[in-house]
C-alpha atoms as a PDB file:
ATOM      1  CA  UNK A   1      55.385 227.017 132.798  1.00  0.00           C
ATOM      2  CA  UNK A   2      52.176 228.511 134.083  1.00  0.00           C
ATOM      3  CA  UNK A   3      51.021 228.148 137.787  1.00  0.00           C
ATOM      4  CA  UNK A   4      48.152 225.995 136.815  1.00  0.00           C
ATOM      5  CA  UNK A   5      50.096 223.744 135.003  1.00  0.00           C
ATOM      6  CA  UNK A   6      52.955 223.819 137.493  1.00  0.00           C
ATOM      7  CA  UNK A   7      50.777 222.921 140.214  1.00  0.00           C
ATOM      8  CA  UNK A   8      48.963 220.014 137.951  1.00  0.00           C
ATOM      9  CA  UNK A   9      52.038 218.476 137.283  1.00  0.00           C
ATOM     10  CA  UNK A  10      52.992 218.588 141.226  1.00  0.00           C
ATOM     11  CA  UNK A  11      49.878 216.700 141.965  1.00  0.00           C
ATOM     12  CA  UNK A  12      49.972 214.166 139.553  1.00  0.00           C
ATOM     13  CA  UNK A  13      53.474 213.508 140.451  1.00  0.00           C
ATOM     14  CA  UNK A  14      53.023 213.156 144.182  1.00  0.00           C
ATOM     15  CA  UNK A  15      49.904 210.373 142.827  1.00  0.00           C
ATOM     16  CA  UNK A  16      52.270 209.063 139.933  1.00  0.00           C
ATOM     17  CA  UNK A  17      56.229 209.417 140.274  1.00  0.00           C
ATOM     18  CA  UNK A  18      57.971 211.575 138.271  1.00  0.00           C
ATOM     19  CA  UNK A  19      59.011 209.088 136.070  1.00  0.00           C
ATOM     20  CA  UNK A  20      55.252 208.241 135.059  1.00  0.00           C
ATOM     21  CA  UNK A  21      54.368 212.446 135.116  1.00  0.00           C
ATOM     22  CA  UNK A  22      57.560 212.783 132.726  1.00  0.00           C
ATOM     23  CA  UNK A  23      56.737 209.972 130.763  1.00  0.00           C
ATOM     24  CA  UNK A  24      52.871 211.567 130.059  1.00  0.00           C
ATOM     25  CA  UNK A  25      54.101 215.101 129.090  1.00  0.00           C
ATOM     26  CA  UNK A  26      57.139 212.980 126.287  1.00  0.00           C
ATOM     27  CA  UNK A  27      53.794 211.520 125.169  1.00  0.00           C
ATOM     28  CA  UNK A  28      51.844 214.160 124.542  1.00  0.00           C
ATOM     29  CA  UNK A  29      54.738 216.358 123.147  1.00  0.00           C
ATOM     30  CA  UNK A  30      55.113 213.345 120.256  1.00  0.00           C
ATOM     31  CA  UNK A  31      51.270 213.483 119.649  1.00  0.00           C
ATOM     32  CA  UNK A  32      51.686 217.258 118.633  1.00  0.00           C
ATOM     33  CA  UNK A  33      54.572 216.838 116.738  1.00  0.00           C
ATOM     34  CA  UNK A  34      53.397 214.134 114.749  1.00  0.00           C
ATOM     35  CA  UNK A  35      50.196 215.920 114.272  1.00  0.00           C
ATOM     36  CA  UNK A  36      52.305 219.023 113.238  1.00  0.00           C
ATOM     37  CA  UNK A  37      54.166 216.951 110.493  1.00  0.00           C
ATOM     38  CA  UNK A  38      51.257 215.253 109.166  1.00  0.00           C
ATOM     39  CA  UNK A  39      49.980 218.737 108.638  1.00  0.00           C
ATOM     40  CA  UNK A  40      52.820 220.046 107.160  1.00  0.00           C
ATOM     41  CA  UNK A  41      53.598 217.348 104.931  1.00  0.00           C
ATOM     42  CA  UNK A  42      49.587 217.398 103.177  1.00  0.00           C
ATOM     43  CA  UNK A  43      50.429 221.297 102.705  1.00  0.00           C
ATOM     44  CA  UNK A  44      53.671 220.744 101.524  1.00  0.00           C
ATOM     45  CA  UNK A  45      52.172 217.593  98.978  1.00  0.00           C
ATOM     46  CA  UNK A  46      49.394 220.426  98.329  1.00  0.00           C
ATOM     47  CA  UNK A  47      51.925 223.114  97.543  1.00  0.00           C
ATOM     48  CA  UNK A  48      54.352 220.971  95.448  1.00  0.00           C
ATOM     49  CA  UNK A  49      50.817 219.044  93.655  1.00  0.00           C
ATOM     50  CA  UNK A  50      49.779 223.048  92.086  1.00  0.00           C
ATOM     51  CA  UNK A  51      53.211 224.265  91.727  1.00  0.00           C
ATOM     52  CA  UNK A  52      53.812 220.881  89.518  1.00  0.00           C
ATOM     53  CA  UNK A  53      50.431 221.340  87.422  1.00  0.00           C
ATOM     54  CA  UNK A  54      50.702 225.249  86.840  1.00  0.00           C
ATOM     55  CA  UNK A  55      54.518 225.654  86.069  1.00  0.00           C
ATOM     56  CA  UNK A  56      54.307 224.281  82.417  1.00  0.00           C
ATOM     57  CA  UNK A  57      51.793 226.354  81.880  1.00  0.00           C
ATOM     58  CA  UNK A  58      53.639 229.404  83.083  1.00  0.00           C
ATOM     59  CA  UNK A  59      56.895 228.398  81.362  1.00  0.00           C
ATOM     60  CA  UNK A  60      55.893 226.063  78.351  1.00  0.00           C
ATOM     61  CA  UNK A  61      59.707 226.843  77.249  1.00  0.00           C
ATOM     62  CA  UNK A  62      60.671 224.414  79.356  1.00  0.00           C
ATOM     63  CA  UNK A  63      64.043 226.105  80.291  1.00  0.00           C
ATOM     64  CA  UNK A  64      63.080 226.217  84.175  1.00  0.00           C
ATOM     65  CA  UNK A  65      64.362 229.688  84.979  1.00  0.00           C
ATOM     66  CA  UNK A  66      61.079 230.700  86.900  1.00  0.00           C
ATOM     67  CA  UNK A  67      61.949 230.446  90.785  1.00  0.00           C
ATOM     68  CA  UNK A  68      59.217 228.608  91.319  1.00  0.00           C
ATOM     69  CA  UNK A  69      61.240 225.251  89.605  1.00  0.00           C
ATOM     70  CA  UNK A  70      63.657 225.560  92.734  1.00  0.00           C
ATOM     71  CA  UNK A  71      60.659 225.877  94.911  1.00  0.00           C
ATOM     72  CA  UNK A  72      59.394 222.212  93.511  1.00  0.00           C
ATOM     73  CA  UNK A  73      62.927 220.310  93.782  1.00  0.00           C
ATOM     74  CA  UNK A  74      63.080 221.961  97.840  1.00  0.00           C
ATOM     75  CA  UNK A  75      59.408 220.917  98.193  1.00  0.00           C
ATOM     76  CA  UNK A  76      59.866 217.417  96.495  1.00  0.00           C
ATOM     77  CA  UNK A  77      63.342 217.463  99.128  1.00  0.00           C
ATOM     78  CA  UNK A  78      61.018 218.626 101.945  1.00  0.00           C
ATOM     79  CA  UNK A  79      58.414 215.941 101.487  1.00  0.00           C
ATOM     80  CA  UNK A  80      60.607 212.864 101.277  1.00  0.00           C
ATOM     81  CA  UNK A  81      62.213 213.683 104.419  1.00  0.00           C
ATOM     82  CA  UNK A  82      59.004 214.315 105.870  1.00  0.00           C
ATOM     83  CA  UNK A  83      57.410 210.903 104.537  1.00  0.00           C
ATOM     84  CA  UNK A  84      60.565 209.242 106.244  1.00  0.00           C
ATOM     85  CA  UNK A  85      60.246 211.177 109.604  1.00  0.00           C
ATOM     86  CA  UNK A  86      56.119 209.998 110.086  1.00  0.00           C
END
């Protein structure tokens, strides 16, 4: 933790509690993460959306040998888990 921050934190907890400072920083650590998994899941849905629309073209065989087939089941895996976690 940096000085600044440090010595923040010691201020607003000699105003607030600990309980209230510790409370605050839980908060804002959620914020980010959900922000950080609602970004990851579009780019993930982005990802998976191309991958889905230019693999048949790539392999019109249909025999889904190209490593990019994995790549859509572990993004389609990804994104469900994602869509439960938001």
């Amino acid at each position: 933790m940096d000085d600044n921050l440090q010595h923040e934190m010691q201020g607003m907890i000699g105003v607030y509690g600990i309980e209230e400072v510790a409370l605050a920083v839980v908060k804002s650590q959620e914020r980010y993460f959900d922000e950080m998994l609602a970004g990851l899941l579009s780019a993930a849905k982005n990802a998976l959306a191309d991958l889905e629309g230019i693999m048949p073209e790539l392999e019109p065989s249909g025999d889904r040998e190209h490593p990019a087939w994995r790549t859509i089941e572990e993004l389609r895996f990804a994104t469900r888990i994602a869509e439960c976690m938001c």
